[in-house]
Protein backbone atom coordinates (compact mmCIF):
# COMPACT_ATOMS: atom_id res chain seq x y z
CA UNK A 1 52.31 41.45 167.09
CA UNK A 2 48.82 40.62 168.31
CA UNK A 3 48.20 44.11 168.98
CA UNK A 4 48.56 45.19 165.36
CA UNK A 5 47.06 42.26 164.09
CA UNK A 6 44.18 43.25 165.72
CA UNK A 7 44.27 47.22 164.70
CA UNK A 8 44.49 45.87 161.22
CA UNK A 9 40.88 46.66 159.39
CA UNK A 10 42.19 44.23 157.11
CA UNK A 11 42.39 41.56 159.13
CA UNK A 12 39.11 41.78 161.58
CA UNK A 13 37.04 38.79 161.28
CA UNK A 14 33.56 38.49 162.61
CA UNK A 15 33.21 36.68 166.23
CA UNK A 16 30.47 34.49 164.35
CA UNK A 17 33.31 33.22 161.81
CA UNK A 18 36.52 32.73 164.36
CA UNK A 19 36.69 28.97 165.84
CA UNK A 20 36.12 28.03 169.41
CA UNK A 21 34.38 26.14 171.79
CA UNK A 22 32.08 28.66 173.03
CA UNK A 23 31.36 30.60 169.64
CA UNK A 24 29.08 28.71 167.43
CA UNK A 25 26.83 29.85 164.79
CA UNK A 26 23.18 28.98 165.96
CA UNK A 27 21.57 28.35 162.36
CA UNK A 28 18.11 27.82 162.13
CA UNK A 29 17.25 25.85 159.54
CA UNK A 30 13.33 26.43 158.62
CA UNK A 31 11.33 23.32 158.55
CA UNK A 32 10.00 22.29 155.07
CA UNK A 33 6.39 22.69 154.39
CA UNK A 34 5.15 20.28 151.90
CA UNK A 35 1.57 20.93 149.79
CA UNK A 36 0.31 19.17 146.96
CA UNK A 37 0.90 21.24 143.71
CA UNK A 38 -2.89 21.20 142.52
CA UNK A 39 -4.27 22.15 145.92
CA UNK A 40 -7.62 24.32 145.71
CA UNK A 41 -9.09 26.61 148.94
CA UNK A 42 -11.81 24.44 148.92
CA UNK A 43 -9.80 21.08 149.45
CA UNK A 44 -7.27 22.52 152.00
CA UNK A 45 -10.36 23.85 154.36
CA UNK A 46 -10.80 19.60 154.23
CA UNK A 47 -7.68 19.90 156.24
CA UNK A 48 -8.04 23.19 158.54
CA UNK A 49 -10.23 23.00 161.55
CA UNK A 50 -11.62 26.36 163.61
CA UNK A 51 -11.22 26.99 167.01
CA UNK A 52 -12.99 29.58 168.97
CA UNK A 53 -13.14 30.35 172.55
CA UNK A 54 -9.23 30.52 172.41
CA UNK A 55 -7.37 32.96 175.49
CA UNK A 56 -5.99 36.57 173.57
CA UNK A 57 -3.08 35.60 175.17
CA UNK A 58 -2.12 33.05 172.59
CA UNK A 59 -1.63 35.91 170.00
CA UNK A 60 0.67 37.58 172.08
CA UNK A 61 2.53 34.71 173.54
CA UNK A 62 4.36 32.49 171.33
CA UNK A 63 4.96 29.99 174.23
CA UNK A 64 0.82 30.00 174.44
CA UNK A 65 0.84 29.32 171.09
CA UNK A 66 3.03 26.77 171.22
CA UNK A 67 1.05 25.44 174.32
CA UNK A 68 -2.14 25.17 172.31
CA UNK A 69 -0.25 23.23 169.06
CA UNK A 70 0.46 20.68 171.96
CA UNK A 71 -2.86 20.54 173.42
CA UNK A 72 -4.73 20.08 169.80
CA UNK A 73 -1.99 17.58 168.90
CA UNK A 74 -2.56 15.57 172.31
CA UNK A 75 -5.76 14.12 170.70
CA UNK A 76 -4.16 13.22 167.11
CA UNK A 77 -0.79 11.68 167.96
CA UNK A 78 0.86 11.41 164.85
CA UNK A 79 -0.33 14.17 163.08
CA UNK A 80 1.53 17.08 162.28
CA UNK A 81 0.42 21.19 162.30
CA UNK A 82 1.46 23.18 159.01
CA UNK A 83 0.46 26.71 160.32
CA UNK A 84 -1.96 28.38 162.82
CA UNK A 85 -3.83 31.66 162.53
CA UNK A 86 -5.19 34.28 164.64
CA UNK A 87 -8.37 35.68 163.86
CA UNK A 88 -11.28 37.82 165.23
CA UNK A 89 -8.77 39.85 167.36
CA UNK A 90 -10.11 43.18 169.25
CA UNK A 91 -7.49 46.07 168.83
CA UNK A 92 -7.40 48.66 171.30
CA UNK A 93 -7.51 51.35 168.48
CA UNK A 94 -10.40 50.60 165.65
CA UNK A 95 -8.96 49.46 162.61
CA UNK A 96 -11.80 50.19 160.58
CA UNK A 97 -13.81 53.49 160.24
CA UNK A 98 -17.21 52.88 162.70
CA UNK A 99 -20.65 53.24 161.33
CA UNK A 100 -21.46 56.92 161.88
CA UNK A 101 -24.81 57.90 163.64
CA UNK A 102 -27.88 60.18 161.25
CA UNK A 103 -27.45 63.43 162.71
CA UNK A 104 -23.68 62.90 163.19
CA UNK A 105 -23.79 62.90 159.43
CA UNK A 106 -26.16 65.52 158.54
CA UNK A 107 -23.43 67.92 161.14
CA UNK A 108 -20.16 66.67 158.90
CA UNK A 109 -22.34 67.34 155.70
CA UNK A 110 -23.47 70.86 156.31
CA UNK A 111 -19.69 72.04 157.51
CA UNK A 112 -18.59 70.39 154.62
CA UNK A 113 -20.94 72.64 152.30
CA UNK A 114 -20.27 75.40 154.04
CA UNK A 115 -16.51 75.61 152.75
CA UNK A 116 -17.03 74.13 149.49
CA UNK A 117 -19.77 76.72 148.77
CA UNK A 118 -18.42 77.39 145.38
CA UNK A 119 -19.90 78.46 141.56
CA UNK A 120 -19.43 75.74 138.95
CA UNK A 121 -17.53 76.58 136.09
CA UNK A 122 -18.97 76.82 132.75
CA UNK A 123 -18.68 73.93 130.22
CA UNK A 124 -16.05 75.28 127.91
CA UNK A 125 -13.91 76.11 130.68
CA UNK A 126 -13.91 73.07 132.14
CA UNK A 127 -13.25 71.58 128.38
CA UNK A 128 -10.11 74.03 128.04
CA UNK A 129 -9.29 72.80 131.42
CA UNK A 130 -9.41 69.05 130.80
CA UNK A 131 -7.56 69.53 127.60
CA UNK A 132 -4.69 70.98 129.84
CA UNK A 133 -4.30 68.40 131.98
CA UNK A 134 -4.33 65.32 129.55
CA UNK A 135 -1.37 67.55 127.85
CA UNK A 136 0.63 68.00 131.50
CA UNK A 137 -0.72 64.53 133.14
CA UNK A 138 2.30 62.76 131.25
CA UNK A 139 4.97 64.90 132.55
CA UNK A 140 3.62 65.66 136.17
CA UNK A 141 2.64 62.58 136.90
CA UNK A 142 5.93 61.10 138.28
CA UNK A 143 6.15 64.04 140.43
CA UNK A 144 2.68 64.56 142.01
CA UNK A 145 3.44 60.61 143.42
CA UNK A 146 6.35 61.43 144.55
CA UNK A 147 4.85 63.52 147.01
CA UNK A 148 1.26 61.74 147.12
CA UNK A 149 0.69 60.97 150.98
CA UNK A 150 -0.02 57.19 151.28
CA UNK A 151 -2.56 56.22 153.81
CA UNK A 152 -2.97 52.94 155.77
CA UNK A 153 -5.17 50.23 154.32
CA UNK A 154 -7.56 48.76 157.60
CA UNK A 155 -5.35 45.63 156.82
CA UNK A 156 -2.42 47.36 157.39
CA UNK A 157 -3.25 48.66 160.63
CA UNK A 158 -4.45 45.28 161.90
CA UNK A 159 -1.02 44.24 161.48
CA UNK A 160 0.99 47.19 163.03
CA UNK A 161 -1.46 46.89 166.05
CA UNK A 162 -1.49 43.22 166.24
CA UNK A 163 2.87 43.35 165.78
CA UNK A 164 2.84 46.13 168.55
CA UNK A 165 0.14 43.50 171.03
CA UNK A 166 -2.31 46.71 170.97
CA UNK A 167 -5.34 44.55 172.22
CA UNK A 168 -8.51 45.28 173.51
CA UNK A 169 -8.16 44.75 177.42
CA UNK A 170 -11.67 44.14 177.46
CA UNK A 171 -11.84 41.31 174.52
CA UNK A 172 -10.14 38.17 176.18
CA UNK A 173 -10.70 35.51 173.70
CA UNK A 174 -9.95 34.78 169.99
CA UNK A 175 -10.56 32.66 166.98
CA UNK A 176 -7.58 30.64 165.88
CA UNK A 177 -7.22 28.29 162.46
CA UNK A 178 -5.38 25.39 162.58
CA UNK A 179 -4.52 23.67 159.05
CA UNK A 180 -2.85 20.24 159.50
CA UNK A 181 0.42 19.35 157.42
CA UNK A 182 0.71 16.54 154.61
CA UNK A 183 2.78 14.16 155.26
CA UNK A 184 6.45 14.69 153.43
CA UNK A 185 7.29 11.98 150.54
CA UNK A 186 10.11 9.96 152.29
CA UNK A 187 10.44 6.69 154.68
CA UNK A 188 8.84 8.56 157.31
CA UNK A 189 5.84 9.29 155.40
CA UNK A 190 3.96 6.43 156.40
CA UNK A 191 4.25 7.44 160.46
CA UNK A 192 2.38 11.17 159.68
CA UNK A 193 -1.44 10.61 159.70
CA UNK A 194 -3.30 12.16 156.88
CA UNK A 195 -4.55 15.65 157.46
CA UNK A 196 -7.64 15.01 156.41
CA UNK A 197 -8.39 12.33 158.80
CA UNK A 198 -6.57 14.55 161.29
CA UNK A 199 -8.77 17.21 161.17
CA UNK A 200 -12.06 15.21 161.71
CA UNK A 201 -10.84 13.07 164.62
CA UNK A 202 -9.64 16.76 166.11
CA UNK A 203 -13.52 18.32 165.81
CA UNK A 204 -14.31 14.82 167.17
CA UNK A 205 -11.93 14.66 170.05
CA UNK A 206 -10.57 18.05 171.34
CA UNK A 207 -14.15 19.74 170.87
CA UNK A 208 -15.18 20.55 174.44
CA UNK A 209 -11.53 20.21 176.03
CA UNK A 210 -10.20 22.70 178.64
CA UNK A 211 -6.93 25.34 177.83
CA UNK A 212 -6.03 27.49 179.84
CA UNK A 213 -9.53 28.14 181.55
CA UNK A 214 -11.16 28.36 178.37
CA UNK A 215 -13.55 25.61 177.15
CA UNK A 216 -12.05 25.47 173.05
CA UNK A 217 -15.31 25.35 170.29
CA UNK A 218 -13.21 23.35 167.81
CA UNK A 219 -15.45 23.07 164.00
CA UNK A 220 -15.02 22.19 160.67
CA UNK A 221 -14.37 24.82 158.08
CA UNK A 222 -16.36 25.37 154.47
CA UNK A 223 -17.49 22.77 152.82
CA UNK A 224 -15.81 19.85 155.08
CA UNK A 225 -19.03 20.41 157.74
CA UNK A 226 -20.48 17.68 155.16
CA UNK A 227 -18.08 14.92 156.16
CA UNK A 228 -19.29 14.77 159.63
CA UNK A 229 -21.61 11.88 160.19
CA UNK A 230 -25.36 13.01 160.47
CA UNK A 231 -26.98 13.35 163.76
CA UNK A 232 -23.57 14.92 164.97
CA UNK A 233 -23.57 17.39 168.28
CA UNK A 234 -23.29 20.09 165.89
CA UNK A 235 -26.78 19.51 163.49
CA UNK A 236 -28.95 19.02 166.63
CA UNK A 237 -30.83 22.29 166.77
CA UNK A 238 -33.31 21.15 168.59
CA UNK A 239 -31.33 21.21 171.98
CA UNK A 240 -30.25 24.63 170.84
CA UNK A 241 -31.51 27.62 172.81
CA UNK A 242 -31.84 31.48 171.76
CA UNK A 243 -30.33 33.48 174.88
CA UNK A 244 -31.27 37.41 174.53
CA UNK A 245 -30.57 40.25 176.06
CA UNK A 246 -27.04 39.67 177.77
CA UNK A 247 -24.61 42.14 178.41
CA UNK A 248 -22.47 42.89 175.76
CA UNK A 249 -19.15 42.45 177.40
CA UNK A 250 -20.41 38.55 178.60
CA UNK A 251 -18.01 36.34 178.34
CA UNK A 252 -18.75 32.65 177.20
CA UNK A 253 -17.58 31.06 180.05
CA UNK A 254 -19.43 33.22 182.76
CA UNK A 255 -22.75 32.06 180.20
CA UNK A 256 -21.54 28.46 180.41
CA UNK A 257 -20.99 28.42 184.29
CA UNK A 258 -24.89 30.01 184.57
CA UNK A 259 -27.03 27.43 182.32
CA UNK A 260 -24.63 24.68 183.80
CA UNK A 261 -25.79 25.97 187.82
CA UNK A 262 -29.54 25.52 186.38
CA UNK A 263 -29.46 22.62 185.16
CA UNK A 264 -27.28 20.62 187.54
CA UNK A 265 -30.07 21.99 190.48
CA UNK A 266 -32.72 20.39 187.96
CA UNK A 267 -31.31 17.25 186.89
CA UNK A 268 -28.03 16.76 189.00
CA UNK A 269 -24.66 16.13 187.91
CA UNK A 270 -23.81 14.63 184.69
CA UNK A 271 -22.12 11.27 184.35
CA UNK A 272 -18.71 11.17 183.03
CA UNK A 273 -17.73 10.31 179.91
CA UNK A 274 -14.61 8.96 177.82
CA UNK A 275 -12.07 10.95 175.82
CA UNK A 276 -9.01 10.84 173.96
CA UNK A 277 -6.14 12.66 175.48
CA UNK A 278 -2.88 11.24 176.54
CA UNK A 279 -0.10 10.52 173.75
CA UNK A 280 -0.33 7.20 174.43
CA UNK A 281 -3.70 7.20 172.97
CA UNK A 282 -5.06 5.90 175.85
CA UNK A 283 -8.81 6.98 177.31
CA UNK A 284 -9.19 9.21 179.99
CA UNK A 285 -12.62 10.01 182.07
CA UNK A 286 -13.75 13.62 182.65
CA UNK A 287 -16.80 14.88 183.97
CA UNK A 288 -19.40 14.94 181.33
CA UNK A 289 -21.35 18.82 181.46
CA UNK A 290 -24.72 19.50 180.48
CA UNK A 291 -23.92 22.43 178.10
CA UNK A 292 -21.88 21.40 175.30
CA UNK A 293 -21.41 24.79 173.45
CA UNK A 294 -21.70 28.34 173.63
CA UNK A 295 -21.42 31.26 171.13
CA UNK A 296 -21.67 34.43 171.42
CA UNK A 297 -22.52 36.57 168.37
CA UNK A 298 -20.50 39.58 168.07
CA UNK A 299 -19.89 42.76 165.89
CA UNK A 300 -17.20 41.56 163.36
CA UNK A 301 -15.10 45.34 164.02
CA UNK A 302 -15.25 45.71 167.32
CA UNK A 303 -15.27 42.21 168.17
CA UNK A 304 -17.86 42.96 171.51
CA UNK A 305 -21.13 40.49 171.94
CA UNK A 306 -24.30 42.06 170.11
CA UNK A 307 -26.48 41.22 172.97
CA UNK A 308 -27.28 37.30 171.97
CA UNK A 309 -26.03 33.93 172.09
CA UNK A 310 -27.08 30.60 171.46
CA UNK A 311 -26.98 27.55 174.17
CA UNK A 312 -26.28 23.94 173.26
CA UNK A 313 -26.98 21.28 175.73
CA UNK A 314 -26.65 17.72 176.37
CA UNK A 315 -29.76 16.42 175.10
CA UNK A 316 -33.56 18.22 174.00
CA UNK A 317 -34.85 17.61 177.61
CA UNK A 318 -32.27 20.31 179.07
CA UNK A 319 -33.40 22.54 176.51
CA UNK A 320 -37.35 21.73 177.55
CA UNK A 321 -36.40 22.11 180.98
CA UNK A 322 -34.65 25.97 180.22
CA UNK A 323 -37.76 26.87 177.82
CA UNK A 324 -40.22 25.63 181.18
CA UNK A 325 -38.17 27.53 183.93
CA UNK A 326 -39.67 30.71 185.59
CA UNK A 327 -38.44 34.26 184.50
CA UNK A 328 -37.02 34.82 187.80
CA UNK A 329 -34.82 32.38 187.57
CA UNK A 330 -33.75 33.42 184.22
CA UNK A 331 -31.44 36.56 185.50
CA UNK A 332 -28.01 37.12 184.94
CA UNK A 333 -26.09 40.10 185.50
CA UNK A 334 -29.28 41.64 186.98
CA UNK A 335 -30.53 41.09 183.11
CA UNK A 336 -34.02 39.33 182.39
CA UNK A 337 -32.70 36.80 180.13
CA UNK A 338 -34.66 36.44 176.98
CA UNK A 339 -34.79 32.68 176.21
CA UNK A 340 -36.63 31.10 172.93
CA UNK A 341 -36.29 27.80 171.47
CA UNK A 342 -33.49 28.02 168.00
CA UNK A 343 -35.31 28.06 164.69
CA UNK A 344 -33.47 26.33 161.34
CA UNK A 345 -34.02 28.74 158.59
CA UNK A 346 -33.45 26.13 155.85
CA UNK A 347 -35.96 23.85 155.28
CA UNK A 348 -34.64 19.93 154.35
CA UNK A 349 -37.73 18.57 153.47
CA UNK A 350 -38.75 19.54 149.84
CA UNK A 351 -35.40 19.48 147.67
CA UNK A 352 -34.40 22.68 146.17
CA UNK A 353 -34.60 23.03 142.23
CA UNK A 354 -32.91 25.26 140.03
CA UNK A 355 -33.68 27.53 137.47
CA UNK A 356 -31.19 25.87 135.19
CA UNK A 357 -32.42 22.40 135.32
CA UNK A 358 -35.92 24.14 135.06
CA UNK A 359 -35.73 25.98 131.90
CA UNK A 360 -33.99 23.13 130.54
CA UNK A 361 -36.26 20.39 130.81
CA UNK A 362 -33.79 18.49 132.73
CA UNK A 363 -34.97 16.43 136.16
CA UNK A 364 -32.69 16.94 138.84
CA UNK A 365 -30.66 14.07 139.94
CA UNK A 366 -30.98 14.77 143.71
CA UNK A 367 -32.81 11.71 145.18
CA UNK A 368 -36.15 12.92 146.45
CA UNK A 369 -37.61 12.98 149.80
CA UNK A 370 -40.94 12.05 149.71
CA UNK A 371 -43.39 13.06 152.61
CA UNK A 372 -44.09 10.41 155.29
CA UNK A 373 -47.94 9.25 155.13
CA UNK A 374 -49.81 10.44 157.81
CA UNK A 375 -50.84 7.89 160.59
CA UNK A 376 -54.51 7.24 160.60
CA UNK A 377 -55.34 9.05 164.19
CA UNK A 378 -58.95 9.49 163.16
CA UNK A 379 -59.71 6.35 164.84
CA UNK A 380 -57.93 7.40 167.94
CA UNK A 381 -59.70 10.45 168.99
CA UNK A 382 -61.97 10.02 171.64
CA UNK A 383 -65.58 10.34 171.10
CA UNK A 384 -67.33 13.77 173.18
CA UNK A 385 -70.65 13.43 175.07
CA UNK A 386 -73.63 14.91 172.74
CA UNK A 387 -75.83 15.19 175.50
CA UNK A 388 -73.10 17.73 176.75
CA UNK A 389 -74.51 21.20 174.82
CA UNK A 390 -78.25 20.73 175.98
CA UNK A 391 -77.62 20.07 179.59
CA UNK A 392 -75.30 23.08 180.41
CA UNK A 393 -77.97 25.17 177.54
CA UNK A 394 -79.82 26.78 180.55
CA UNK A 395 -76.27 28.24 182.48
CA UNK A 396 -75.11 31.32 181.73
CA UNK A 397 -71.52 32.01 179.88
CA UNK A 398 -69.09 31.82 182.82
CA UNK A 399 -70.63 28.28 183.99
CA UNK A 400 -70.80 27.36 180.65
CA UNK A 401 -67.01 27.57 180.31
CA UNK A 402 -66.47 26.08 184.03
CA UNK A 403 -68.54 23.24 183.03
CA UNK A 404 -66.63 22.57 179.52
CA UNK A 405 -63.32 23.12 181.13
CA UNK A 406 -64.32 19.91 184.03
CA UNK A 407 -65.12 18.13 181.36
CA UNK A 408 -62.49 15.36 180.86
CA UNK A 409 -63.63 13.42 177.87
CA UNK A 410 -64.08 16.66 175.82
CA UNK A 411 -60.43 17.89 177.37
CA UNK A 412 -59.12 14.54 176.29
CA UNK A 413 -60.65 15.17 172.90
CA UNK A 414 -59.51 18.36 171.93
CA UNK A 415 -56.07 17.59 173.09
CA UNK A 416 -56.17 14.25 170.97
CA UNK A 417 -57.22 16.52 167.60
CA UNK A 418 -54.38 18.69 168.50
CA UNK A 419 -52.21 15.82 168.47
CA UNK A 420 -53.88 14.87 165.14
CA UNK A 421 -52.83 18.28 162.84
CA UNK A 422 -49.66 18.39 164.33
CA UNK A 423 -49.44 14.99 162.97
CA UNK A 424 -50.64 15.67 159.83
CA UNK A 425 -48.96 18.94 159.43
CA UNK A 426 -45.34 17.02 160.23
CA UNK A 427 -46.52 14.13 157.76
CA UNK A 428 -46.55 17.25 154.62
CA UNK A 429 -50.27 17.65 154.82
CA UNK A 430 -51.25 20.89 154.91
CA UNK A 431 -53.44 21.73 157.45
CA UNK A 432 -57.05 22.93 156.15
CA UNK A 433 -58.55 25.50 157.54
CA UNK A 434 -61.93 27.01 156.95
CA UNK A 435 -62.69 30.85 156.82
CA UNK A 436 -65.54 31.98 158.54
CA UNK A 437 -67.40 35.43 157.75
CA UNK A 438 -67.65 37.26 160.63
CA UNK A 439 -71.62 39.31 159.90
CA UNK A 440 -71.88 42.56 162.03
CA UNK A 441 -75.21 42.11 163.47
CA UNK A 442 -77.47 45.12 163.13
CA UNK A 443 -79.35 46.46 166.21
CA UNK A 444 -82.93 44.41 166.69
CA UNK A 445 -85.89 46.46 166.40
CA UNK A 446 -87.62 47.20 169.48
CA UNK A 447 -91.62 45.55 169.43
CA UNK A 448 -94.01 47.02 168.08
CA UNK A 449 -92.23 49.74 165.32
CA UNK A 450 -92.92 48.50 161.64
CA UNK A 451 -90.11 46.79 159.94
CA UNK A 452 -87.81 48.46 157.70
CA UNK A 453 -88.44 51.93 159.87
CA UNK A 454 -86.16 54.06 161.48
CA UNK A 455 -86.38 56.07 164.75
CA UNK A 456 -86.55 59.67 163.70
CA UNK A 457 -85.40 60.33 167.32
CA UNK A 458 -82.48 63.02 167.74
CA UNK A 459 -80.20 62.82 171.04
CA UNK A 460 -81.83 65.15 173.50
CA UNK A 461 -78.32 66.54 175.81
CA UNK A 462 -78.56 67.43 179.31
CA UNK A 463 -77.24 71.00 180.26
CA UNK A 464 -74.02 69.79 182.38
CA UNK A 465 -72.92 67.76 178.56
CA UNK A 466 -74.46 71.05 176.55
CA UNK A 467 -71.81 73.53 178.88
CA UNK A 468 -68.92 70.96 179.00
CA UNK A 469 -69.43 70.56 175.15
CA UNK A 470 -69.32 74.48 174.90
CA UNK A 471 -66.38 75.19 177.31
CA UNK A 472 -64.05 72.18 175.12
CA UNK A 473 -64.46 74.47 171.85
């Protein structure tokens, strides 16, 4: 009967197995990943693209994630995305043991010595001692592991806390890497764009876009910076502000929103501009924005801002008109803002040498940059009045000034040799200065002593300095 057919252990099959309609085994079948077989790090970061500014969301969210493959794909079509990565991510708990203050450390270091205040054993005891345990290590050491307790690597704990979505609630952005798939050898190979290209029209294209709220800082990674033409939004330091003294939890949007407010009430609103973003590969307009990018440094642990940033803009004349602005415009949450022109630390005028090539007697093959010549601005320096010195001789200091300062031919003059070293300095001259010895002058003689003499004179004290000289002792 059915009834003991179905009792039977020998008979049960599994629902997954029995035919019908409505049961059907759901099999995944995991999508092939092709790579070339002599791949280094170095070319596959060709291929992989960063992106910062990216909602925390995304790395709890697989539909977010999924979302942002989308969006990035949007701008390269036919491309195709081999794997994504979540990085930078702010854990509730700290993953890593914290830096640990002086005196905190002096405390732990004296308890410490307090317990282990111990004698040390003399030398041929600890001989005899050694000598036991390189006889017993062989046979105890299988046992002593067996019980050893194991502790959790940081790395370990990033991924229990980032499995369990323990986040920082106050941390709401992340760094993602996106590496873009080669195309798989087969008739359909031809229709998947190279990753290569992939990844540079992405920086190109989806650098600046909008997800989710978030403006995305999309880059190149390692060496693959270089194949970005020269003169690219990136390079262009000099429309690249220094922002100090911000509030560590500041977000990069709130940062954005602020230096965007200034400079639309200085210059207006942007025009818009042209971008890649439908599948169809069609151009769509969106409002062009004065501030390009903005990054907030932060501590690589905690993941929370050190207190500085750095502000891209549009062109160098935002940047002139940020450096110009007053410092009471400069506040942001109730903060005095702290704003300086960015500063390139490597210098791309004089090609660097190495000691190898050096000690070798070898020239280097890099092509050499030679120095500009100097324009001759000699000739265009305005010529002062010399009849200025002896007619203002007679004033006093403070009129003498006034009367230089009205001056406009000597104004025009000394701005035009200003002009001239800047020049000069620019053109890899160096700038010459001459040292001056400062003399102390000694006190003149007073008319009538003989030269060469001294005043014998001793300092004759009232009796109010003689008393208050007495009571200080």
């Amino acid at each position: 009967s059915d009834d003991d057919s179905q009792g039977d252990p020998s008979r049960l099959v599994h629902e997954s197995l029995r035919g019908g309609k409505n049961r059907t085994l759901d099999i995944r079948q995991k999508k092939s990943k092709y790579a070339l077989p002599d791949e280094t790090l170095e070319v596959k970061d060709q291929r992989t693209i960063f992106v910062g500014n990216v909602p925390a969301d995304v790395a709890k969210r697989r539909g977010l994630m999924k979302q942002l493959r989308r969006h990035l794909l949007s701008f390269v079509p036919t491309a195709k995305i081999e794997s994504t990565r979540c990085r930078s991510v702010a854990f509730q708990v700290p993953t890593a043991k914290l830096p640990v203050s002086d005196d905190e450390e002096q405390a732990g270091s004296k308890g410490k010595d307090k317990g282990k205040a111990k004698k040390q054993p003399r030398q041929h005891e600890a001989k005899r001692a050694s000598s036991w345990r390189d006889t017993k290590a062989s046979k105890e050491d299988a046992e002593l592991t067996k019980d050893e307790k194991k502790y959790l690597t940081p790395q370990d704990k990033k991924k229990i806390a980032f499995i369990h979505h323990e986040l920082h609630p106050d941390v709401d952005t992340v760094n993602v890497y996106v590496v873009f798939a080669h195309p798989v050898p087969g008739p359909k190979a031809a229709e998947t764009m190279d990753p290569f290209e992939a990844a540079r029209l992405s920086v190109e294209r989806s650098n600046g876009s909008i997800f989710s709220d978030h403006t995305l800082r999309v880059d190149s990674v390692g060496k693959a910076k270089a194949i970005r033409p020269a003169g690219g939004a990136a390079e262009d330091l000099k429309s690249t502000i220094f922002v100090g003294n911000i509030d560590f939890a500041c977000k990069e949007e709130d940062l954005r929103a602020f230096f965007e407010a200034l400079m639309t009430t200085e210059r207006g609103v942007p025009t818009s501009d042209l971008h890649g973003g439908d599948d169809d590969g069609e151009q769509a307009a969106r409002p062009k924005t004065w501030v390009t990018r903005v990054r907030i440094i932060r501590d690589r642990d905690t993941q929370l801002g050190k207190g500085f940033a750095y502000v891209q803009f549009l062109d160098r004349d935002c940047a002139d008109e940020v450096l110009g602005l007053e410092e009471s415009k400069l506040k942001f949450a109730k903060r005095k803002l702290r704003v300086q022109r960015c500063k390139s630390t490597t210098g791309n005028a004089t090609p660097v040498k190495t000691g190898r090539l050096e000690r070798s007697g070898e020239r280097s093959r890099a092509p050499r940059i030679e120095a500009k010549r100097p324009v001759d601005l000699v000739s265009a320096i305005p010529k002062g009045n010399p009849a200025l010195g002896e007619k203002i001789a007679h004033l006093p200091k403070e009129a003498r000034k006034q009367a230089k300062a009205s001056d406009s031919d000597r104004v025009a003059r000394r701005l035009a040799k200003k002009k001239a070293r800047i020049a000069l300095v620019q053109g890899g001259v160096k700038a010459q200065v001459t040292e001056r010895e400062r003399m102390r002058k000694r006190p003149r003689a007073k008319l009538g002593s003989a030269p060469g003499k001294e005043s014998k004179r001793k300092r004759v004290r009232s009796d109010k300095s003689v008393f208050e000289k007495n009571t200080k002792k």
